[in-house]
Protein backbone atom coordinates (compact mmCIF):
# COMPACT_ATOMS: atom_id res chain seq x y z
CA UNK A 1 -39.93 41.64 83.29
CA UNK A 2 -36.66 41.15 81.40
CA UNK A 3 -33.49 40.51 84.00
CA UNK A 4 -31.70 43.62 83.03
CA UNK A 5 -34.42 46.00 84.54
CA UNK A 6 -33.21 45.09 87.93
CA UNK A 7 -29.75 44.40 89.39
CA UNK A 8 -28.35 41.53 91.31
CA UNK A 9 -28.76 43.58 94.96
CA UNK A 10 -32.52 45.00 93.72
CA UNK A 11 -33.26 40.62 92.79
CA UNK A 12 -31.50 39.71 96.04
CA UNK A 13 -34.15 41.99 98.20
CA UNK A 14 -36.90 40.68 96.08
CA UNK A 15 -35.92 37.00 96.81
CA UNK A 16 -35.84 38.15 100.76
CA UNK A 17 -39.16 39.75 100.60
CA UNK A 18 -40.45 36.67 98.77
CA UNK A 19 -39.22 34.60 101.53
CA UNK A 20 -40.93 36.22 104.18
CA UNK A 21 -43.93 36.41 102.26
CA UNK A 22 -44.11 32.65 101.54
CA UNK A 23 -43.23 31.43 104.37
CA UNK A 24 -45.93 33.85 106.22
CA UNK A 25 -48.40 32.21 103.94
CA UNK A 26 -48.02 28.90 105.52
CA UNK A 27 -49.49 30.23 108.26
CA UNK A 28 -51.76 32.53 106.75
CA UNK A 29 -52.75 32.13 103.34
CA UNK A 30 -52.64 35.04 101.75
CA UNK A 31 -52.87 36.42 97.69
CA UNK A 32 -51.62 39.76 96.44
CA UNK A 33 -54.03 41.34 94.25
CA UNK A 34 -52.91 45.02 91.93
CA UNK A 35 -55.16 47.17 91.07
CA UNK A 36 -54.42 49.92 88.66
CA UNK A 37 -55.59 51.42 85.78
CA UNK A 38 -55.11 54.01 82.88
CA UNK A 39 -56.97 57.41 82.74
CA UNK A 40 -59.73 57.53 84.72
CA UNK A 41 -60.89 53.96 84.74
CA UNK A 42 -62.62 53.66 87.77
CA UNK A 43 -59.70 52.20 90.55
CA UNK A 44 -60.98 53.48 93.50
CA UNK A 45 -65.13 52.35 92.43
CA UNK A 46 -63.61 48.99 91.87
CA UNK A 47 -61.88 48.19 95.27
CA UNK A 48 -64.93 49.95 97.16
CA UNK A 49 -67.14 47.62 95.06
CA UNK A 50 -65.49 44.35 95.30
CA UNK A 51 -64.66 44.65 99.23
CA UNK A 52 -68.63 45.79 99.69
CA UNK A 53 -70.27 43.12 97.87
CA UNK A 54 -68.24 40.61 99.66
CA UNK A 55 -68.92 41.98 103.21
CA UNK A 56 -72.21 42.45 102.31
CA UNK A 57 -73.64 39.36 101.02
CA UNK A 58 -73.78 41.18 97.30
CA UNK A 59 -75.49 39.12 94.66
CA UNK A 60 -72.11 36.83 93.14
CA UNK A 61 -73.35 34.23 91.21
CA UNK A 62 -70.75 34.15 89.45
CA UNK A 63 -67.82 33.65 92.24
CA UNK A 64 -68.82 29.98 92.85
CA UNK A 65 -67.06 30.23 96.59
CA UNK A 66 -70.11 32.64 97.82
CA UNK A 67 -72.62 31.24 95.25
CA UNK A 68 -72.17 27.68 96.64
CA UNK A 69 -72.54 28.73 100.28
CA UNK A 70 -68.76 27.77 100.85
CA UNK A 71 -67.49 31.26 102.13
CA UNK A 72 -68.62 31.49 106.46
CA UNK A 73 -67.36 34.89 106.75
CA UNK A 74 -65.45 38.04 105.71
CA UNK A 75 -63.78 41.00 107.30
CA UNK A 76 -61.08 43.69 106.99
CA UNK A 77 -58.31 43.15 109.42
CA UNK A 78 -54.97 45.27 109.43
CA UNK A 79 -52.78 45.04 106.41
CA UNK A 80 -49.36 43.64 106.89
CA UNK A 81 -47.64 46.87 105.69
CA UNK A 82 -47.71 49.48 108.21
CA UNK A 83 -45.02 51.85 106.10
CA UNK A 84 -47.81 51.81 103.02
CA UNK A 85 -50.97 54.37 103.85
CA UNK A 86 -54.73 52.01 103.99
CA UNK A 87 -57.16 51.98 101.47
CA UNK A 88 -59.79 54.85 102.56
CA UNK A 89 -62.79 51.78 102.14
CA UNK A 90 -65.08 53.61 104.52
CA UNK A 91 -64.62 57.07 103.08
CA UNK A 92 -65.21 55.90 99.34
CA UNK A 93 -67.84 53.60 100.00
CA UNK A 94 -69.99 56.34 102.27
CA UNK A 95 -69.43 58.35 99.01
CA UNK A 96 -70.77 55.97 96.81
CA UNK A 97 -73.73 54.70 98.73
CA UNK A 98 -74.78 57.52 101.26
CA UNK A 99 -73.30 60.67 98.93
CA UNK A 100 -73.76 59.05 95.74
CA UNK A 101 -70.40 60.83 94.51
CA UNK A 102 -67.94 59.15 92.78
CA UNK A 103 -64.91 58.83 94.74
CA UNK A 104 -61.77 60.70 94.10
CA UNK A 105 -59.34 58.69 91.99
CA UNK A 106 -56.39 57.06 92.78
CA UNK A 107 -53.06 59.95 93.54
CA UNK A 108 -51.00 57.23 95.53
CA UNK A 109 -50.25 53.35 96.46
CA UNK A 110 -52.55 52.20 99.49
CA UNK A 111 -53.27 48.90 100.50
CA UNK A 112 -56.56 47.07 102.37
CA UNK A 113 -56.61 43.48 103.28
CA UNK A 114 -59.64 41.39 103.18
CA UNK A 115 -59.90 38.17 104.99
CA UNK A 116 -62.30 35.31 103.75
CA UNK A 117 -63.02 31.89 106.19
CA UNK A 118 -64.54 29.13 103.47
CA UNK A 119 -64.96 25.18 103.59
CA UNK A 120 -62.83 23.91 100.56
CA UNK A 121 -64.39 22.72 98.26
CA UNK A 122 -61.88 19.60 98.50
CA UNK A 123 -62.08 16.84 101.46
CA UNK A 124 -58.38 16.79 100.84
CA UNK A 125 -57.64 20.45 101.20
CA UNK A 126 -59.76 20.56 104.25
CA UNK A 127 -57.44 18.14 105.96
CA UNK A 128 -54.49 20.79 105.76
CA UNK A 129 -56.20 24.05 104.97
CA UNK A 130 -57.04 26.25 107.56
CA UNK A 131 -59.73 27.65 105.21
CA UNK A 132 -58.89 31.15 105.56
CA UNK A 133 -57.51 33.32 102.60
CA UNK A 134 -56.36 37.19 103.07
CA UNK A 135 -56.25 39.14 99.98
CA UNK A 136 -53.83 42.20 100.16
CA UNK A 137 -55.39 44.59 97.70
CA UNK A 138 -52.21 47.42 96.21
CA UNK A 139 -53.78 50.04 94.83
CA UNK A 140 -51.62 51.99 93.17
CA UNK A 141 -51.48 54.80 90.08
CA UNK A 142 -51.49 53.31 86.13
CA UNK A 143 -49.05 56.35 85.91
CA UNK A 144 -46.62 54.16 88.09
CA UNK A 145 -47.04 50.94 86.36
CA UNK A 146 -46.05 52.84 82.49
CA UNK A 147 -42.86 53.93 84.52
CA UNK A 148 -41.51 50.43 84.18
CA UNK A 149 -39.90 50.47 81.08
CA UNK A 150 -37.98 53.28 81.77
CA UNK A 151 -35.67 50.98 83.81
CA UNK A 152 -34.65 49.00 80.61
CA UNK A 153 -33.83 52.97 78.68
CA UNK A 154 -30.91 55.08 78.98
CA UNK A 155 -31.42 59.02 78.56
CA UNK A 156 -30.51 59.22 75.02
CA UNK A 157 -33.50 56.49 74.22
CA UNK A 158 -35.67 57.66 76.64
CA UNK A 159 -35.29 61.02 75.06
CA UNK A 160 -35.66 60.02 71.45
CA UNK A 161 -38.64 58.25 72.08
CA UNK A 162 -40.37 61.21 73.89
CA UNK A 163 -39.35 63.80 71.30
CA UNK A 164 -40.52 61.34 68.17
CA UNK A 165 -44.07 60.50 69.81
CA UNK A 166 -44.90 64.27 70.93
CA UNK A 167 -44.39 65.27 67.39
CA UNK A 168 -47.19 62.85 66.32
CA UNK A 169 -50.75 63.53 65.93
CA UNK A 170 -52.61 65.82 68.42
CA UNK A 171 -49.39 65.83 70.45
CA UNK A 172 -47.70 68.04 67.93
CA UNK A 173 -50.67 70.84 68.84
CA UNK A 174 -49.91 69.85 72.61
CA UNK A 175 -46.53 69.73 72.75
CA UNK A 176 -46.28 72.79 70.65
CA UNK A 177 -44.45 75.19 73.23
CA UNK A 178 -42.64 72.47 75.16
CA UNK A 179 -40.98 71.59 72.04
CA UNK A 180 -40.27 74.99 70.62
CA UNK A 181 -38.39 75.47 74.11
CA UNK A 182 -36.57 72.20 73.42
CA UNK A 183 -35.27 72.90 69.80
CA UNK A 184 -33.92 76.11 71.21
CA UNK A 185 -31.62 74.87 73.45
CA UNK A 186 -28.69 73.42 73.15
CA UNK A 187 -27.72 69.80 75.73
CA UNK A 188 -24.14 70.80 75.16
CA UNK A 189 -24.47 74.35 76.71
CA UNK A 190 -23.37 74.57 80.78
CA UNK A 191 -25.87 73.16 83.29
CA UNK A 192 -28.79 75.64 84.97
CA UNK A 193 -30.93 75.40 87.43
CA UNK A 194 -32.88 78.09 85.78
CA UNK A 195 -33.48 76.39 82.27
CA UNK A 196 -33.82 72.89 84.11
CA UNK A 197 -36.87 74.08 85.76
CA UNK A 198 -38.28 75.72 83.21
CA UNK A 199 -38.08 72.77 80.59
CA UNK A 200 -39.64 70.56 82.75
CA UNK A 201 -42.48 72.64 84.20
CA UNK A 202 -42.94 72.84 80.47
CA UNK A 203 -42.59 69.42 79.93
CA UNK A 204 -45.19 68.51 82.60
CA UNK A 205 -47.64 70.98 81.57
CA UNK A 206 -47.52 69.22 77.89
CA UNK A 207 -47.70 65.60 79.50
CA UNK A 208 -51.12 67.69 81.43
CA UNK A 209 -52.66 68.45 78.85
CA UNK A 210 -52.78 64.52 77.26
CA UNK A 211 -53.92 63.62 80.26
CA UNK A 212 -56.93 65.64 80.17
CA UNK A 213 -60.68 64.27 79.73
CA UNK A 214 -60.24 66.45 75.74
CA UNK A 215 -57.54 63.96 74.83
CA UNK A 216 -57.37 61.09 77.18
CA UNK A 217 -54.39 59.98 76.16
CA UNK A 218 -52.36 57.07 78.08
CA UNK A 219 -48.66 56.96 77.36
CA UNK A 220 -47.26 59.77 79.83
CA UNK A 221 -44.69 58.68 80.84
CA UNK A 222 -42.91 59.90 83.61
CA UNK A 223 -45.84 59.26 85.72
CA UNK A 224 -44.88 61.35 88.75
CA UNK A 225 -44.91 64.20 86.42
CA UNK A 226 -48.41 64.37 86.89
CA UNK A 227 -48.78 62.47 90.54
CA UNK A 228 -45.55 64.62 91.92
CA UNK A 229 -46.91 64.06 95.41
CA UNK A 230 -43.97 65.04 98.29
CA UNK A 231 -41.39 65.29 95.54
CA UNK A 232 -42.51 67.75 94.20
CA UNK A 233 -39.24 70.63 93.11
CA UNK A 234 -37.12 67.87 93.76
CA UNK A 235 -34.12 67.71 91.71
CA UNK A 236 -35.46 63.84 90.70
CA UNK A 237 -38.42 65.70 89.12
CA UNK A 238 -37.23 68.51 87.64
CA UNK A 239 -35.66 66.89 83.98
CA UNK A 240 -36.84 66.77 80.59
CA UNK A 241 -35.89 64.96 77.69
CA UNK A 242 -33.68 67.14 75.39
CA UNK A 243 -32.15 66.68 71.93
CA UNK A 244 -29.34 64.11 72.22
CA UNK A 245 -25.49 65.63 71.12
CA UNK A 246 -24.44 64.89 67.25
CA UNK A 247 -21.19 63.35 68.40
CA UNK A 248 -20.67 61.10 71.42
CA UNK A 249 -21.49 62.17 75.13
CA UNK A 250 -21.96 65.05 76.67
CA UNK A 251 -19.42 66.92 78.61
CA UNK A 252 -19.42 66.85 82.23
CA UNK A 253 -21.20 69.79 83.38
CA UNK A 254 -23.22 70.31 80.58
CA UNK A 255 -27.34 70.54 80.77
CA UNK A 256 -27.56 66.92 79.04
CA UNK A 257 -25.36 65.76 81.51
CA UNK A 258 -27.49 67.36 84.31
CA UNK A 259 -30.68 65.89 83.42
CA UNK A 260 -29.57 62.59 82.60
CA UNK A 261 -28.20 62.36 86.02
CA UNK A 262 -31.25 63.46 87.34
CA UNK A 263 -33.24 60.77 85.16
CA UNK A 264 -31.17 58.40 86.52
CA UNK A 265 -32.32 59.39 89.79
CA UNK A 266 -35.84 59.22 88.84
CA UNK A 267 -35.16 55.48 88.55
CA UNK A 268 -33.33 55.15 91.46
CA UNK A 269 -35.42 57.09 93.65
CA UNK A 270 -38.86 57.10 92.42
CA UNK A 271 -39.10 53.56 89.79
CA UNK A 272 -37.08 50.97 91.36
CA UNK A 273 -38.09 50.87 95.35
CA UNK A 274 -41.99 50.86 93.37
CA UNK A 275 -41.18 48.03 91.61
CA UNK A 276 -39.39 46.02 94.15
CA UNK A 277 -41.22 46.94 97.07
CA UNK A 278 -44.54 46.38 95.61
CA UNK A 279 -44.80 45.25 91.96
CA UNK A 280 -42.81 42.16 92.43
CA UNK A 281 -44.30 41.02 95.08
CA UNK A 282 -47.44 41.00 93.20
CA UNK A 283 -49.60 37.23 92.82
CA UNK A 284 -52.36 38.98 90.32
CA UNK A 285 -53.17 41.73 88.81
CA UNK A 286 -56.43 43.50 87.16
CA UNK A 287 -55.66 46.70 84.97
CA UNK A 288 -58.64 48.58 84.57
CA UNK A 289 -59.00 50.70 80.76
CA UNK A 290 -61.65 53.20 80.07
CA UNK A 291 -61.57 52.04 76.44
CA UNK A 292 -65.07 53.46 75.60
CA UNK A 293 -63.42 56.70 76.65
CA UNK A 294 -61.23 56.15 74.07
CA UNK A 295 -63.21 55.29 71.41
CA UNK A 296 -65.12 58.97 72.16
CA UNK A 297 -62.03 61.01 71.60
CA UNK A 298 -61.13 59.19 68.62
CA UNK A 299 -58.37 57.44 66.39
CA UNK A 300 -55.52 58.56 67.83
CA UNK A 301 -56.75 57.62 71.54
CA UNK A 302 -57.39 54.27 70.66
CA UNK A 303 -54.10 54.11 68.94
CA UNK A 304 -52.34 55.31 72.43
CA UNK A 305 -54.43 53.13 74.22
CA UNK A 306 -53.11 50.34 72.42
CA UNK A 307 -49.76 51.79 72.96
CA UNK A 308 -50.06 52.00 77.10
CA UNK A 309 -51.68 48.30 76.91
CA UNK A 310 -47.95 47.24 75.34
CA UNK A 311 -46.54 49.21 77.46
CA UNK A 312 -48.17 47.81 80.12
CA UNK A 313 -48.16 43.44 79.31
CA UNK A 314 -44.47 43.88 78.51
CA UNK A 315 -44.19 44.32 82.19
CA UNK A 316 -45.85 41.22 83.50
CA UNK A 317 -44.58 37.52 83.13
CA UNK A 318 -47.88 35.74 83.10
CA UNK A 319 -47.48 32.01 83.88
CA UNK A 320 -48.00 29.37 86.73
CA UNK A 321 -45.91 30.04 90.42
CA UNK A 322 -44.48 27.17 92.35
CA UNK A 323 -43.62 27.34 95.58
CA UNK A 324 -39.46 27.40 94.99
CA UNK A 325 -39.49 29.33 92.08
CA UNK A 326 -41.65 31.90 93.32
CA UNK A 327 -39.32 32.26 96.28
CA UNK A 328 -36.19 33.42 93.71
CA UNK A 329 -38.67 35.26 91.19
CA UNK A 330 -42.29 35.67 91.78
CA UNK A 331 -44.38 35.27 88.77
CA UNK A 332 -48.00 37.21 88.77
CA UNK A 333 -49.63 33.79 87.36
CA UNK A 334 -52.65 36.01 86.11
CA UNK A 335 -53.51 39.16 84.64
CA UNK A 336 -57.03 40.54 84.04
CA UNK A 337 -58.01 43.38 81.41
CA UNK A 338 -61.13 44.96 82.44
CA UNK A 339 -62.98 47.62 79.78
CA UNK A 340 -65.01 49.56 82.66
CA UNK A 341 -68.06 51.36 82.57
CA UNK A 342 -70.13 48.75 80.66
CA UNK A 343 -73.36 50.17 82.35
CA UNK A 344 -72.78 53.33 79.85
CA UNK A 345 -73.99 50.62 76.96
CA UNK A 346 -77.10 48.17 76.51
CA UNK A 347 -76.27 44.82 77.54
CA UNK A 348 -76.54 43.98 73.47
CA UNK A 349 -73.30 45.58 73.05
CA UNK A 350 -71.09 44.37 76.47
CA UNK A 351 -69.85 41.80 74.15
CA UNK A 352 -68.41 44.26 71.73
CA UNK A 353 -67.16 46.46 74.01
CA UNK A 354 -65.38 42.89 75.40
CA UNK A 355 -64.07 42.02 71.59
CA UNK A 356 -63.09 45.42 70.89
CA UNK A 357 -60.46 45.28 74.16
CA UNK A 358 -59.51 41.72 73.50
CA UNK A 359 -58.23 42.42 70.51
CA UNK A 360 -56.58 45.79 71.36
CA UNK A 361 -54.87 43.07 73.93
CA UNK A 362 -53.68 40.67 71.39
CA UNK A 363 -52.46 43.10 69.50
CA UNK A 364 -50.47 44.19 72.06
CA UNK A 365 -49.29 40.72 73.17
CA UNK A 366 -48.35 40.52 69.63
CA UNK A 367 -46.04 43.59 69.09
CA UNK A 368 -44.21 42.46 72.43
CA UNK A 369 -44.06 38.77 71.10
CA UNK A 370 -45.52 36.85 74.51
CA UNK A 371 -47.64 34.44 75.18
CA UNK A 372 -51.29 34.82 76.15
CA UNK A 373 -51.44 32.55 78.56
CA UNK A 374 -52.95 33.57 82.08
CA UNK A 375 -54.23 37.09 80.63
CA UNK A 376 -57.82 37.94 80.77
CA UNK A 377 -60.03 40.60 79.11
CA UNK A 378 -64.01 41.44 80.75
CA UNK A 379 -66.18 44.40 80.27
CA UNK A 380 -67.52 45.01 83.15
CA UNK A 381 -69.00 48.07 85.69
CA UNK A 382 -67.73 47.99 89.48
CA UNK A 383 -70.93 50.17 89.87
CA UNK A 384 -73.87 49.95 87.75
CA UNK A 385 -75.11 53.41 87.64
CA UNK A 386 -77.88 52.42 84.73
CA UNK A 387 -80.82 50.50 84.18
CA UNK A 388 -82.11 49.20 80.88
CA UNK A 389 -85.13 50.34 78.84
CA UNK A 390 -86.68 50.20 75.66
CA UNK A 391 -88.68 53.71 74.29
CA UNK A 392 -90.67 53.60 70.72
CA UNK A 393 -88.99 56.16 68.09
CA UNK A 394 -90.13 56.64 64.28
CA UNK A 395 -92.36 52.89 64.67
CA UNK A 396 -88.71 51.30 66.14
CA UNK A 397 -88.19 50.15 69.24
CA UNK A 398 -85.01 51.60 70.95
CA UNK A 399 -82.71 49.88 73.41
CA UNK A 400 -81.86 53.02 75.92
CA UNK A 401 -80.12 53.45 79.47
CA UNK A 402 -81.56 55.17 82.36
CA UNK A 403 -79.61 57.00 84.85
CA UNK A 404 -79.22 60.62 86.92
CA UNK A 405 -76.34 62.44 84.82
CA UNK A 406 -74.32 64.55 87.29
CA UNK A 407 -75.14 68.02 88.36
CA UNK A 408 -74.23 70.15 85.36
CA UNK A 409 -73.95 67.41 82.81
CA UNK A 410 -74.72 68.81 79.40
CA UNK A 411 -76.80 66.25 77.08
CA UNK A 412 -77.66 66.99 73.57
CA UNK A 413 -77.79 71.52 74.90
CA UNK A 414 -80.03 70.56 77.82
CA UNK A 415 -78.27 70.77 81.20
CA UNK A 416 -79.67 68.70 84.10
CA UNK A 417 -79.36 68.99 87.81
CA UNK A 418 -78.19 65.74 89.24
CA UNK A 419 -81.45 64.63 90.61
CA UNK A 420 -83.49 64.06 87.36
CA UNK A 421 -83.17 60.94 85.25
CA UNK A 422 -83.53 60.59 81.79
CA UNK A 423 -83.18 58.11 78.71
CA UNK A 424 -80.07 58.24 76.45
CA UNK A 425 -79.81 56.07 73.45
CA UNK A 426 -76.27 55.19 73.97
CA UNK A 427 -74.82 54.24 70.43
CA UNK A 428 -73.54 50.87 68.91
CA UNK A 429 -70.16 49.25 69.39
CA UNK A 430 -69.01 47.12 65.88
CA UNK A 431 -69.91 43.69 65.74
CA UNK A 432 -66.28 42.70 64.62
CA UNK A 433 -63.95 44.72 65.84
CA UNK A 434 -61.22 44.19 63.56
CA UNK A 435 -62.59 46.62 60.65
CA UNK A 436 -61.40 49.65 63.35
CA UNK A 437 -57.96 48.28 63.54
CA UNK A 438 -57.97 47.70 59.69
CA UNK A 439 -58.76 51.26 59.61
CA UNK A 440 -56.40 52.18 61.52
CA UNK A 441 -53.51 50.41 60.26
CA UNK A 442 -54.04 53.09 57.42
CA UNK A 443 -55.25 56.54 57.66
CA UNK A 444 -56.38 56.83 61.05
CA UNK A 445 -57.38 60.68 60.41
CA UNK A 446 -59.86 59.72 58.94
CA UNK A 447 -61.27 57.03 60.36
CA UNK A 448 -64.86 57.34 61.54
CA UNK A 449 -65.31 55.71 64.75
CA UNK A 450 -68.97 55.10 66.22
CA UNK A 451 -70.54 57.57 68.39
CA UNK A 452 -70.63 55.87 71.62
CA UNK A 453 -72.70 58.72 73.68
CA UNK A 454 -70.50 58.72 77.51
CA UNK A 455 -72.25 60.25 80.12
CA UNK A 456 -71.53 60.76 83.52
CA UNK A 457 -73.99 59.64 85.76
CA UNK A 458 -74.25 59.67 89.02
CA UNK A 459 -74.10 56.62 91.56
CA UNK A 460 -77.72 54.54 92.01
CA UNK A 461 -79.73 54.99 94.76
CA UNK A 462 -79.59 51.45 96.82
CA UNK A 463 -82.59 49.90 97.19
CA UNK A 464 -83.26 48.46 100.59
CA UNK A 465 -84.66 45.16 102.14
CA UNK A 466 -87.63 44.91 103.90
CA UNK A 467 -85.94 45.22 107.12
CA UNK A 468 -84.83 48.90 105.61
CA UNK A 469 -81.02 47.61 105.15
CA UNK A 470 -79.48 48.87 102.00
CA UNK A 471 -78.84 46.53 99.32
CA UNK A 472 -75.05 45.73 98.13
CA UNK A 473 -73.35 47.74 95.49
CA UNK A 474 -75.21 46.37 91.93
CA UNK A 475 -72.30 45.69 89.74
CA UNK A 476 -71.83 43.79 85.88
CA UNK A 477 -69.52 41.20 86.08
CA UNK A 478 -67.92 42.19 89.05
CA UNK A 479 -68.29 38.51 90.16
CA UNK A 480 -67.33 37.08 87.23
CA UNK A 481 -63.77 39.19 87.93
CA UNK A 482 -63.43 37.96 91.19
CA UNK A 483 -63.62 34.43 90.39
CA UNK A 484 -60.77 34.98 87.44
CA UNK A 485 -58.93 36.60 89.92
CA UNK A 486 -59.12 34.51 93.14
CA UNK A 487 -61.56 32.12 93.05
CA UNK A 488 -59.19 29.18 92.36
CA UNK A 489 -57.59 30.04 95.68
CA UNK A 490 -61.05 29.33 97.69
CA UNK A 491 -61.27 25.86 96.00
């Protein structure tokens, strides 16, 4: 995160909270883990996963701690921030297992801590290790994490930015009556309350309606636009981007100068305490992408996709944390990429759906012009909702998941119930991915992309033991995530 995005007080309260946080980990080991995600990826399954598998024995082999026999024991014990509301584990995970509903996404930041006791793996770290690791899992809105950048943007920029990218593509249609609205009034006239409102519930509504499961697109910034939560009506939300003066600034008193004040409190009330309170005190961080999703709506979704992912790396300063320098400026030392819902595809194509999100992440390490290093990409499913099949068609043998779409899930005109199964051929990612970006770089209207058939399913059933004990959470690479993430510190 460049300097200028915070000022000396906001680095001098980061540096404290560092302190305290460090030197509590010589007592008590302890890693902070972020969890976010764009658009529906799948936050809330992922937590509820991950914490389940590991209190309940789930099969890891993967996360070499657990697979070796190393880890003696894991439980939830109180989180160290009683100001920040806990991760509902209990709530989502009856869902999942008992319900079989998908839990409902992520609105706020919450935070669960997860304690592991292990045997290092080291005779030397056993000599001064107490062999105990907490992990404080932040869960927090992707909506939150996009707001970053508007620390580094004045109005004017932020404004021009907005107004230039809603006129693009499928945003034009979107944006249609929020920017008729905009063109028609003038920043120079005298400051209302009235028109205020009115621009941004317009505003909002537009930034809605990307959001949506039609469009699924990812760069919406302001985020608490669409998470307002208690400020909602406040002053801090109610601005919109307008078009900038010809000449010079504004006049005091004027509408532009009313809702660039009020953008500037957005920062100051809503971006900065986010970021200093709880993004920079961050050790690692997964960012969960729905790319499939993406793929489905088409061109321009994969091209905003690619735009949040900048968006998004530009905000992280991957790289190896020592002790002192942490203390002044901690570093998150690794970032993970995850393309979710890999159990919507045949096995034969998780590597695809892998290559096609690397390389939407290099090419958004290369627009921003950092290094790689310490960034990961996996496709994986924090709940495996499919099984794999094979069914005969035409003399061919099919590859084909089977799973229970939800209640009123429409596939091909028939409508099921959310108790039958059935067998969907789900479509073939690319072999190379880079033909779709070549594409793209052109005329991305009409660029075919390849039916990728996303259904909603509903959670599995669990099988159970012998002894009639459900089964943990069945998962795709869930483990190999968790040893990116954390297994180093369990060595």
């Amino acid at each position: 995160m460049p300097p200028s995005l915070t000022s000396f007080t906001d680095d001098a309260l980061i540096a404290f909270d560092n302190l305290i946080d460090r030197t509590t980990g010589l007592v008590n080991p302890t890693i902070r883990l972020g969890v976010t995600g764009l658009s529906r990826s799948g936050k809330t399954v992922f937590i509820s996963s991950l914490v389940h598998n590991l209190l309940n024995g789930g099969r890891l082999p993967l996360f070499e701690p657990v697979q070796s026999g190393r880890v003696s024991a894991v439980r939830l014990e109180p989180q160290p921030d009683d100001a920040v509301p806990r991760f509902q584990y209990e709530d989502h995970i009856r869902a999942l297992v008992k319900e079989r509903i998908w839990p409902d996404s992520t609105r706020a930041i919450s935070e669960l801590r997860i304690t592991l006791d292990y045997q290092s793996a080291s005779g030397w770290n056993r000599l001064f290790s107490p062999g105990r690791l907490s992990i404080d899992i932040v869960d927090y809105p992707g909506e939150w994490l996009l707001d970053l950048p508007l620390l580094a943007k004045d109005f004017r920029a932020f404004s021009e930015e907005t107004l230039t990218l809603a006129k693009t593509g499928i945003r034009a249609e979107l944006s249609r009556a929020w920017l008729a609205m905009t063109q028609a009034t003038d920043a120079a006239t005298a400051a209302d309350e009235t028109t205020a409102r009115e621009l941004a519930t317009a505003f909002a509504n537009y930034l809605k309606a990307c959001k949506s499961d039609e469009r699924s697109l990812s760069t919406l910034p302001p985020g608490r636009f669409l998470l307002p939560g208690d400020l909602d009506g406040s002053p801090a939300l109610t601005f919109a981007p307008l078009v900038p003066p010809v000449e010079g600034k504004a006049q005091k008193g004027s509408l532009w100068a009313m809702m660039e004040r009020r953008y500037e409190a957005y920062k100051s009330v809503v971006v900065k305490p986010f970021f200093r309170e709880h993004f920079a005190r961050l050790d690692r961080q997964i960012v969960l992408v729905d790319a499939l999703q993406a793929i489905n709506r088409g061109p321009e979704a994969v091209q905003d996709l690619e735009r949040a992912l900048t968006d998004v790396l530009a905000c992280f300063r991957p790289g190896a944390n020592s002790f002192f320098s942490s203390l002044l400026g901690r570093r998150i030392d690794r970032v993970l990429v995850a393309a979710t819902k890999a159990d919507h595809l045949h096995h034969e194509s998780h590597d695809r759906l892998e290559a096609l999100t690397r390389r939407l992440v290099e090419r958004a390490i290369e627009r921003i012009g950092m290094a790689g290093a310490g960034i990961e990409v996996m496709a994986i499913a924090s709940v495996r909702a499919t099984r794999e099949a094979t069914v005969k068609r035409d003399g061919h043998t099919l590859p084909v998941i089977v799973g229970t779409p939800m209640d009123r899930e429409t596939i091909g005109g028939e409508s099921f119930d959310g108790n039958r199964k059935t067998a969907i051929f789900p479509g073939d990612l690319p072999e190379n991915p880079q033909w779709l970006f070549d594409a793209l770089e052109g005329d991305a209207a009409n660029v075919h992309l390849p039916e990728v058939n996303v259904v909603r399913f509903r959670p599995p059933e669990l099988d159970e033991s012998v002894g009639g004990i459900k089964l943990s959470v069945p998962h795709i690479r869930l483990d190999r995530a968790m040893q990116f993430l954390f297994g180093d510190r369990l060595a």
